[in-house]
C-alpha atoms as a PDB file:
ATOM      1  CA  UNK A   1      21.679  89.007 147.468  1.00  0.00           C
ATOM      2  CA  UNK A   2      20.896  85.744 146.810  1.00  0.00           C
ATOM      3  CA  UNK A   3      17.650  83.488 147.536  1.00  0.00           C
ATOM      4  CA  UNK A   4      18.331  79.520 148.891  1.00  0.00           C
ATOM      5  CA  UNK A   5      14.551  78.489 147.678  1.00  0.00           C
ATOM      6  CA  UNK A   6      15.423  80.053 144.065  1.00  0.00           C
ATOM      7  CA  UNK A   7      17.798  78.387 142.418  1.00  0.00           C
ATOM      8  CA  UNK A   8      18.703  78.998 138.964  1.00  0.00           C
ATOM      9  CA  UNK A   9      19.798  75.601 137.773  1.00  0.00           C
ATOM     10  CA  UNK A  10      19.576  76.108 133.663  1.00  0.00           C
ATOM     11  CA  UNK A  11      22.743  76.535 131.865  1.00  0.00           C
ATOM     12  CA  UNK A  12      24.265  78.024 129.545  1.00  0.00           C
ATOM     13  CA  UNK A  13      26.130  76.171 126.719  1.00  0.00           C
ATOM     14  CA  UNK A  14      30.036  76.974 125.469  1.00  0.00           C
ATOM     15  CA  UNK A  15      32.745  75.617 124.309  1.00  0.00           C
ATOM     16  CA  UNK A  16      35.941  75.670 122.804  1.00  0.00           C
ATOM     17  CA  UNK A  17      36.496  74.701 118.926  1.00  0.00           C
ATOM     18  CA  UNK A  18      40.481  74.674 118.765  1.00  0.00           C
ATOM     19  CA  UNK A  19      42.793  71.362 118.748  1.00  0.00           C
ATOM     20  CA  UNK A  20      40.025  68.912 118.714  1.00  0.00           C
ATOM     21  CA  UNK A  21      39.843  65.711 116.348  1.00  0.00           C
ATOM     22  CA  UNK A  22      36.588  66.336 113.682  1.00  0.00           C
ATOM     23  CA  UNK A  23      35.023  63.447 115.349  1.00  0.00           C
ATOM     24  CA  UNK A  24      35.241  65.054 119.273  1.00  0.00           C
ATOM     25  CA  UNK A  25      34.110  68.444 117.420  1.00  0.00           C
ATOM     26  CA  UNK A  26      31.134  66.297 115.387  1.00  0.00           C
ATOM     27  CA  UNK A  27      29.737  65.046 119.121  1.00  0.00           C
ATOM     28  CA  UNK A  28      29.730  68.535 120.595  1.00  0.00           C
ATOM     29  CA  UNK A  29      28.636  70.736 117.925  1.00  0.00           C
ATOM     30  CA  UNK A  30      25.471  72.122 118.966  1.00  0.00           C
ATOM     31  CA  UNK A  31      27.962  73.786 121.593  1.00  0.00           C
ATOM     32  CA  UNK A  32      29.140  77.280 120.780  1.00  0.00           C
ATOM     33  CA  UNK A  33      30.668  80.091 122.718  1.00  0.00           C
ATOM     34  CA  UNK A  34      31.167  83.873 121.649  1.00  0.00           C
ATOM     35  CA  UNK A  35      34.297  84.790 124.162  1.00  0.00           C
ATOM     36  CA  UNK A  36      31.920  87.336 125.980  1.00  0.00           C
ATOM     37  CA  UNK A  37      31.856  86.704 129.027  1.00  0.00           C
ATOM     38  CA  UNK A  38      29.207  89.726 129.478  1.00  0.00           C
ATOM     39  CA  UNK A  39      27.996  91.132 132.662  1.00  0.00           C
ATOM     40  CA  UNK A  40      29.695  90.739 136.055  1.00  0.00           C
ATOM     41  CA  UNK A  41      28.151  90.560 139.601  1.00  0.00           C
ATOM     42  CA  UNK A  42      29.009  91.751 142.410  1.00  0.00           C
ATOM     43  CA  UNK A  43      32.680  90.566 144.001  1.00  0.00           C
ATOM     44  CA  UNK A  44      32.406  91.232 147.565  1.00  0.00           C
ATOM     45  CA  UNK A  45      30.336  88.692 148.623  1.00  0.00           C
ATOM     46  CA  UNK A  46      32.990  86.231 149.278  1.00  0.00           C
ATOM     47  CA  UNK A  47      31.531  82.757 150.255  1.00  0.00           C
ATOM     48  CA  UNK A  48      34.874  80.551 150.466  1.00  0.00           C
ATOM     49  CA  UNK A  49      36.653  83.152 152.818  1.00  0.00           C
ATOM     50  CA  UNK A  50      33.196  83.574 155.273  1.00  0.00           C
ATOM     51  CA  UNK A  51      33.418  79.095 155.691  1.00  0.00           C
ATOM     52  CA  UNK A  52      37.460  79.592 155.988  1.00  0.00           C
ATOM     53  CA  UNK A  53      37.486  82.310 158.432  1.00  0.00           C
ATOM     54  CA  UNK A  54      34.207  82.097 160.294  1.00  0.00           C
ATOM     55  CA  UNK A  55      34.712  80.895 163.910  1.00  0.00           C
ATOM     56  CA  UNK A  56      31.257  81.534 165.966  1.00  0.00           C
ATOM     57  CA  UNK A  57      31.852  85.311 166.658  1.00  0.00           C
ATOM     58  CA  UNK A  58      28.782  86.768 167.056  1.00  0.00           C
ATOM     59  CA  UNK A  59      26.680  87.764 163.684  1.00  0.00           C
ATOM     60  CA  UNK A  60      26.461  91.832 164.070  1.00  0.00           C
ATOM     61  CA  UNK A  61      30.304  92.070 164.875  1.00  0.00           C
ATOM     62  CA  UNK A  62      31.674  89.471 162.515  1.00  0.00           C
ATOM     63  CA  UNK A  63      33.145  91.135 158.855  1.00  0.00           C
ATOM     64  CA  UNK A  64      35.414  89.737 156.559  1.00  0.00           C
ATOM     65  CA  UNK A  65      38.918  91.916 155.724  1.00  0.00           C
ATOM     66  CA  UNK A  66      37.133  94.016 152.877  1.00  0.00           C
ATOM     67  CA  UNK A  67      35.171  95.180 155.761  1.00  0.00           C
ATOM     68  CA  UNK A  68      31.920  93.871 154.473  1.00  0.00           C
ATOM     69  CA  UNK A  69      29.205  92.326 157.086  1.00  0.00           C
ATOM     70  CA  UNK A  70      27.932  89.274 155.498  1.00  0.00           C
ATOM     71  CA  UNK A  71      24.740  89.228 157.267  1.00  0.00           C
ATOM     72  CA  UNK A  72      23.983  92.891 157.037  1.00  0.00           C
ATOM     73  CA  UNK A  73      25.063  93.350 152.859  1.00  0.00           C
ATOM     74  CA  UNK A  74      23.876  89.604 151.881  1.00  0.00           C
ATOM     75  CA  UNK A  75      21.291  88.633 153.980  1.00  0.00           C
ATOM     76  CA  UNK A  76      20.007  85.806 152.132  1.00  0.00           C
ATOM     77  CA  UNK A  77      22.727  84.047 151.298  1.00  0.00           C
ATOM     78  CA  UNK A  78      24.660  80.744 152.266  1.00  0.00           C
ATOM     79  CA  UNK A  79      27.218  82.429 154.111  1.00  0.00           C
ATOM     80  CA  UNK A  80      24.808  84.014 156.115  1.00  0.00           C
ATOM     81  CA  UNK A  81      22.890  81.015 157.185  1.00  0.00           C
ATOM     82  CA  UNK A  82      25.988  79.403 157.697  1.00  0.00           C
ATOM     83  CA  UNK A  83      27.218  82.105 160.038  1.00  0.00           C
ATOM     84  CA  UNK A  84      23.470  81.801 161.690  1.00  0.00           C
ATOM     85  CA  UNK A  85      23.377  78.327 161.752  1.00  0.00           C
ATOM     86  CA  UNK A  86      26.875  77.964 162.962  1.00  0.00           C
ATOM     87  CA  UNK A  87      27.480  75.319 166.194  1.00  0.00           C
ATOM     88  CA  UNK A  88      30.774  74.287 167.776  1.00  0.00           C
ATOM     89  CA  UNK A  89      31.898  70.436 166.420  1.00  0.00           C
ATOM     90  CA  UNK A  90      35.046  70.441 167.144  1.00  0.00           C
ATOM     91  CA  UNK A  91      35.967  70.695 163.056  1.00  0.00           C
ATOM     92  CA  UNK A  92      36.806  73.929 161.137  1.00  0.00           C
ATOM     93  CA  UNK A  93      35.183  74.625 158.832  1.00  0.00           C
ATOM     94  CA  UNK A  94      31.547  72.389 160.307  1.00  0.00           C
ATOM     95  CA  UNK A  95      31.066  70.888 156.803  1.00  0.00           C
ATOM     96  CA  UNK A  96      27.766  69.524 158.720  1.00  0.00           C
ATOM     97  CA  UNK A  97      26.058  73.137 159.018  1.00  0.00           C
ATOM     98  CA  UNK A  98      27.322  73.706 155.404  1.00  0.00           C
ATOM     99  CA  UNK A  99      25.357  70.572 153.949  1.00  0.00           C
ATOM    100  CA  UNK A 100      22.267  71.646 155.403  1.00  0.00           C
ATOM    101  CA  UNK A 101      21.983  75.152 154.287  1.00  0.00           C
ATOM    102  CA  UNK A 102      22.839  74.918 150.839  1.00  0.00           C
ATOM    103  CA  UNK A 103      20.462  73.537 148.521  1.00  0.00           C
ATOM    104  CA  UNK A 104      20.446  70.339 146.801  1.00  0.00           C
ATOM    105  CA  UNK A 105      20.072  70.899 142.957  1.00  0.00           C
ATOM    106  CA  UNK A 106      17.550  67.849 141.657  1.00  0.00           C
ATOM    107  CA  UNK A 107      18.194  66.739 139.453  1.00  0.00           C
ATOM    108  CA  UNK A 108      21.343  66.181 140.410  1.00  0.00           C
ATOM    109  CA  UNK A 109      24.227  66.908 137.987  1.00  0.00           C
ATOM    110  CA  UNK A 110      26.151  64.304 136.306  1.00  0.00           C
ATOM    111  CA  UNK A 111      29.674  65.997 136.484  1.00  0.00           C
ATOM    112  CA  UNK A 112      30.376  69.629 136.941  1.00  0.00           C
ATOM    113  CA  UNK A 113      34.062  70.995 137.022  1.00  0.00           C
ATOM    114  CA  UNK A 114      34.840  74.153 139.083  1.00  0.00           C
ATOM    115  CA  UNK A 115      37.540  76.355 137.284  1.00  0.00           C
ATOM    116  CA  UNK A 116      38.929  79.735 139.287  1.00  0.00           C
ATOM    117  CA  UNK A 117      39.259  82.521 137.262  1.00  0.00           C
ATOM    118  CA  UNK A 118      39.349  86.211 137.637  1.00  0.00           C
ATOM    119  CA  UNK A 119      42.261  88.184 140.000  1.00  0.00           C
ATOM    120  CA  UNK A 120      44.798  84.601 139.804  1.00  0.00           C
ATOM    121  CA  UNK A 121      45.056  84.269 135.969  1.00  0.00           C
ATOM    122  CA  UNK A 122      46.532  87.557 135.296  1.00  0.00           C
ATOM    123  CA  UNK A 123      50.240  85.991 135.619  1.00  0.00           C
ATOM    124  CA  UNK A 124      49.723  85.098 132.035  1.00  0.00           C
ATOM    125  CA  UNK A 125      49.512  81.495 130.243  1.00  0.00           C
ATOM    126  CA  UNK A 126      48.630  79.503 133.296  1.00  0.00           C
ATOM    127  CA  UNK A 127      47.650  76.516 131.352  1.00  0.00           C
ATOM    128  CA  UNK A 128      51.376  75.723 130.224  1.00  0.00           C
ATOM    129  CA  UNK A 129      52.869  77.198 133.245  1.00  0.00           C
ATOM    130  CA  UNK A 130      51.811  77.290 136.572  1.00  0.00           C
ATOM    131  CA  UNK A 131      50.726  80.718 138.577  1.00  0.00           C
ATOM    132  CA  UNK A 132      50.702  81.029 142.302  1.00  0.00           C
ATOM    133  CA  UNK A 133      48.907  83.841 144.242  1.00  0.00           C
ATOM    134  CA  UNK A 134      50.962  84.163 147.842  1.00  0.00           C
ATOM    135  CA  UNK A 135      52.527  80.841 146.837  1.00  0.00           C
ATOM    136  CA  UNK A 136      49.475  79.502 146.175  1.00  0.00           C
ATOM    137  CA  UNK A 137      47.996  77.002 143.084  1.00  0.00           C
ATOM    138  CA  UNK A 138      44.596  78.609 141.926  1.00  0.00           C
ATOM    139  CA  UNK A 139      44.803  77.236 138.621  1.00  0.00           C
ATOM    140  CA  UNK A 140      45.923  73.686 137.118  1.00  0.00           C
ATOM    141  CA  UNK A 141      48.036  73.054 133.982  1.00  0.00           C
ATOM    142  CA  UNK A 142      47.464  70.881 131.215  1.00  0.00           C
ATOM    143  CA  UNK A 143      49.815  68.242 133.289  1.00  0.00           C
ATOM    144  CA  UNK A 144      47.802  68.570 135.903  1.00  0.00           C
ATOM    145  CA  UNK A 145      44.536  67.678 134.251  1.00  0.00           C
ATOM    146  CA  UNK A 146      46.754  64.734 132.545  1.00  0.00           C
ATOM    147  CA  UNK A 147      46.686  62.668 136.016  1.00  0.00           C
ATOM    148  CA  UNK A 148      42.999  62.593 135.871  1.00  0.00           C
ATOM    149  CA  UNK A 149      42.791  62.485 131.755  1.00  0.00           C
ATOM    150  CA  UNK A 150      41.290  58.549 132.077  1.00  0.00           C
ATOM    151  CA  UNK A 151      38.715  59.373 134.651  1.00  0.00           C
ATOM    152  CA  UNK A 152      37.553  62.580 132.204  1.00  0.00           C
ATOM    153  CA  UNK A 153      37.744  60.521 129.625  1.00  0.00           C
ATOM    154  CA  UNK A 154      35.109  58.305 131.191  1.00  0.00           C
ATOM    155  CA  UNK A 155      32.464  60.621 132.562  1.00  0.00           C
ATOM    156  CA  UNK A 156      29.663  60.873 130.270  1.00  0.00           C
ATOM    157  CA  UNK A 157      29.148  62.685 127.105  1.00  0.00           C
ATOM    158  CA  UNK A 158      28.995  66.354 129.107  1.00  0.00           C
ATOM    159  CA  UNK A 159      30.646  68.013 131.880  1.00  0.00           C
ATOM    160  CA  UNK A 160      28.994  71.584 133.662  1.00  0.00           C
ATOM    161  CA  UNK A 161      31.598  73.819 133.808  1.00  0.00           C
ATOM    162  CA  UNK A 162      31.144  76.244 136.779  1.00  0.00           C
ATOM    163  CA  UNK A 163      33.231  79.559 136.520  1.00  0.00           C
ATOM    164  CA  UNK A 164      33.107  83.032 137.375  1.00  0.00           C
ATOM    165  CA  UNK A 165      36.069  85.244 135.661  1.00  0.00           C
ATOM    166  CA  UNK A 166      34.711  88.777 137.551  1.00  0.00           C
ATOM    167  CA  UNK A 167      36.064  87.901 140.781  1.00  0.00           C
ATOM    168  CA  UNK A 168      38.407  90.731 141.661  1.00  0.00           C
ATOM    169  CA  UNK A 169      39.112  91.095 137.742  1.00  0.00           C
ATOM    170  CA  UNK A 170      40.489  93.795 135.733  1.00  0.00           C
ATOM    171  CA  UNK A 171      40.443  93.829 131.673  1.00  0.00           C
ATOM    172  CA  UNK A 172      44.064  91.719 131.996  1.00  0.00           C
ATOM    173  CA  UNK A 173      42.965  89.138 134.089  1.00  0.00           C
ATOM    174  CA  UNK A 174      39.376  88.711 132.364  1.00  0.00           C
ATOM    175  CA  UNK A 175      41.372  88.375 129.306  1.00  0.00           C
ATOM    176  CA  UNK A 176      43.159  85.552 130.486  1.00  0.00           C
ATOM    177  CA  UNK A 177      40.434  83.748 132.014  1.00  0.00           C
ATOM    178  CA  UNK A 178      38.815  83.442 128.974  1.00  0.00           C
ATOM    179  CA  UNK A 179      41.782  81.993 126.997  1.00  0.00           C
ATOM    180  CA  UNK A 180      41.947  79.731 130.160  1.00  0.00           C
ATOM    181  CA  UNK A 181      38.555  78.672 129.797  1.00  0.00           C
ATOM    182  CA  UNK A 182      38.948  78.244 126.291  1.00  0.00           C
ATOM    183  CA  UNK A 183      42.213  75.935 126.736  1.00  0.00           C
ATOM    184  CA  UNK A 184      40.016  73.490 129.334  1.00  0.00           C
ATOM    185  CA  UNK A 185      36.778  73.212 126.905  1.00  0.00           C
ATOM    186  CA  UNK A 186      39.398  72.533 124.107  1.00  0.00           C
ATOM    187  CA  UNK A 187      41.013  69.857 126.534  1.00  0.00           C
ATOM    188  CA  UNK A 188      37.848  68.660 127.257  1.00  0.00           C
ATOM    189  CA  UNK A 189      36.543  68.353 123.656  1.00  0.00           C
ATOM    190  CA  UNK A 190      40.126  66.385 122.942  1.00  0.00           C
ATOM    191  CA  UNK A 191      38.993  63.823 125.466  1.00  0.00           C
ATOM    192  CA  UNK A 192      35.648  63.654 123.382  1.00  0.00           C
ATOM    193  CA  UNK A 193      33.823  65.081 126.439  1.00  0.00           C
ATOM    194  CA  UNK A 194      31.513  68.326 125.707  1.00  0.00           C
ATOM    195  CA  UNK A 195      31.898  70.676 127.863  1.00  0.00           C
ATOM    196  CA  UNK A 196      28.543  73.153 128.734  1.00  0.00           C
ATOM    197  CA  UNK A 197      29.828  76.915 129.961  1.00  0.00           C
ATOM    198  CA  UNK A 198      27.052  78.199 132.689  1.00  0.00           C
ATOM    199  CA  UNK A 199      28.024  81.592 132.149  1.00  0.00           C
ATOM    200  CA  UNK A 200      28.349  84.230 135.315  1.00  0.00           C
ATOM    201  CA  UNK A 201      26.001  83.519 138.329  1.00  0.00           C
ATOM    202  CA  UNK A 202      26.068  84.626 141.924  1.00  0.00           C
ATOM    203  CA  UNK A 203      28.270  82.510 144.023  1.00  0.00           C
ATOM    204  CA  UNK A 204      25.531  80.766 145.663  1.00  0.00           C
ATOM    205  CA  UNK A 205      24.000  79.644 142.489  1.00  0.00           C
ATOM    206  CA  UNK A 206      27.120  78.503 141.423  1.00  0.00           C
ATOM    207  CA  UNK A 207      28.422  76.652 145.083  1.00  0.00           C
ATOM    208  CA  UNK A 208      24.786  74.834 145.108  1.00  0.00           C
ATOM    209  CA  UNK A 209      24.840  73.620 141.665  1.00  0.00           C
ATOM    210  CA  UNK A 210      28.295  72.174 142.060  1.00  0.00           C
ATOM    211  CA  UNK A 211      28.333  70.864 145.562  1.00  0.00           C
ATOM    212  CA  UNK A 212      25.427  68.728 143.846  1.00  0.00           C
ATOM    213  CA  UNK A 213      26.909  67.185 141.616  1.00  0.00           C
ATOM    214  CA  UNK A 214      27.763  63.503 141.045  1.00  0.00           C
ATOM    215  CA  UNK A 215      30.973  63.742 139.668  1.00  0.00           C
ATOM    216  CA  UNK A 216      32.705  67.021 140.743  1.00  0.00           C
ATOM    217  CA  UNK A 217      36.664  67.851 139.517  1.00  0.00           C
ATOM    218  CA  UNK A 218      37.440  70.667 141.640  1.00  0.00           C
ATOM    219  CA  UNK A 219      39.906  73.747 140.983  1.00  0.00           C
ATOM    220  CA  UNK A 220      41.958  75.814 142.947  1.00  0.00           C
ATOM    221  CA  UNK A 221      40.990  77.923 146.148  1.00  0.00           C
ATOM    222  CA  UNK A 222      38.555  77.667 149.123  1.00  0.00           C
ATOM    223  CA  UNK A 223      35.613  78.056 147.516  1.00  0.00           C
ATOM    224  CA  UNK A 224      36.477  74.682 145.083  1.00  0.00           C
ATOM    225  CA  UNK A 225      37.408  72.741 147.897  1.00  0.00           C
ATOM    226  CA  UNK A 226      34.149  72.975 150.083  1.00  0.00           C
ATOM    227  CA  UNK A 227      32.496  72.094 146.569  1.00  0.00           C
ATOM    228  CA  UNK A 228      34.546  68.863 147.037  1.00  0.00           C
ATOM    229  CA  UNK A 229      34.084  68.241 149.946  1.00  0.00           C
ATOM    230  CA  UNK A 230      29.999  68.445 150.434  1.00  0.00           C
ATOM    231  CA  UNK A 231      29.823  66.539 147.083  1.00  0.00           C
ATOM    232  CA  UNK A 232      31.924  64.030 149.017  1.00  0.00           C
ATOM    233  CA  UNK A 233      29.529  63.962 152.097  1.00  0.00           C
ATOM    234  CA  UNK A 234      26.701  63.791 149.325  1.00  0.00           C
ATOM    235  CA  UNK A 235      27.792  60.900 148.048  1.00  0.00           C
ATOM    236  CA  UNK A 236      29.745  62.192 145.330  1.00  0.00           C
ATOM    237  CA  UNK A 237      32.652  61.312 143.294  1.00  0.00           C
ATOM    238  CA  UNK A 238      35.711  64.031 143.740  1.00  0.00           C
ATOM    239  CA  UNK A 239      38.297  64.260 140.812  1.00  0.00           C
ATOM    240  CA  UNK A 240      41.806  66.451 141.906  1.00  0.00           C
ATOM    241  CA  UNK A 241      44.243  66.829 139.124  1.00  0.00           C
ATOM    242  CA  UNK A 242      46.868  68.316 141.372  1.00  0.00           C
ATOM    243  CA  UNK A 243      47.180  65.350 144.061  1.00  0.00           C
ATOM    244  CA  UNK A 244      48.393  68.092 146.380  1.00  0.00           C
ATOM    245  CA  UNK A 245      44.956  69.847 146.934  1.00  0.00           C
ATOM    246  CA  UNK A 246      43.820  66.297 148.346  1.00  0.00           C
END
């Protein structure tokens, strides 16, 4: 369960030492990671695939394909006061209901970056290559990050990283997240930008804190893009480094 008038908005600091300059690793070294990711939540609250899917059916019949009832398992959450608030706009998914029932983070973050982890990044090294789930681009390459590298390179001192490596994870897959998130902070670091890990939150914590930010460069997946697209409708600044996911 999670609580939309408790946000946890403190962070918690990592990053990646490996194939920076001394000068980028100078700026950023009160930042330190262990590799542990440590405890992880619970996976079947699935927030991207309740705003995908959702169409108005009514609240005590409506489950997702796990077979979970959103309102009845997660009562508090986002997707359930999206699914409660839910009106007919003639859009899919109404991006309007989303904005006003999750929570605004003040302050506002300065720039946040959404990475998917987890069940996609067991195909291996999918920061040289790229892996596809059902075809699909859940995480970007190194090349992909390139087409955005001047706009990184320009955001302030620190970027949020939001990611969550338990979703539908085995020991493989959590593996590779990590070396995943290890490649980005050490891309990051490269660009002399210092990159702050949150650790593992609950979905909500994580969607609100994002969708606030100022600058947001989104991943892969559902759940990234309705970050992007309520930081949009905020006022915010999206960065895509796959020009396909615009």
């Amino acid at each position: 369960n999670t609580s939309n008038n408790n946000m946890v908005i403190s962070s918690n600091i990592a990053t990646n030492n490996n194939n920076t300059s001394n000068n980028n690793m100078d700026i950023c070294h009160n930042h330190t990671w262990n590799g542990n990711f440590g405890n992880f939540p619970n996976t079947k609250y699935q927030l991207g695939d309740i705003i995908k899917f959702y169409k108005g059916e009514p609240e005590e019949k409506y489950q997702l394909k796990n077979g979970i009832r959103p309102c009845r398992l997660f009562n508090n959450s986002i997707a359930c006061s999206y699914i409660r608030s839910y009106r007919e706009n003639g859009q899919h998914p109404n991006i309007d209901v989303l904005n006003e029932v999750t929570p605004m983070v003040e302050p506002r973050p300065e720039a946040v970056m959404h990475l998917r982890l987890g069940d996609v990044a067991r195909f291996g090294d999918c920061w040289v290559h790229p892996c596809r789930k059902g075809g699909r681009l859940y995480q970007f390459t190194k090349d992909d990050y390139d087409t955005v590298r001047d706009e990184l390179k320009n955001l302030t001192t620190t970027i949020t990283i939001v990611a969550n490596p338990g979703h539908k994870a085995g020991d493989v897959a959590r593996q590779y997240s990590a070396n995943y998130l290890e490649n980005v902070m050490g891309y990051l670091r490269s660009l002399g930008v210092c990159p702050e890990y949150r650790g593992i939150r609950n979905a909500d914590d994580d969607f609100a804190f994002a969708a606030s930010a100022k600058v947001f460069v989104r991943g892969g997946g559902g759940y990234s893009k309705f970050m992007a697209e309520l930081v949009r409708k905020r006022g915010g600044k999206v960065l895509t480094p796959n020009l396909r996911f615009n």
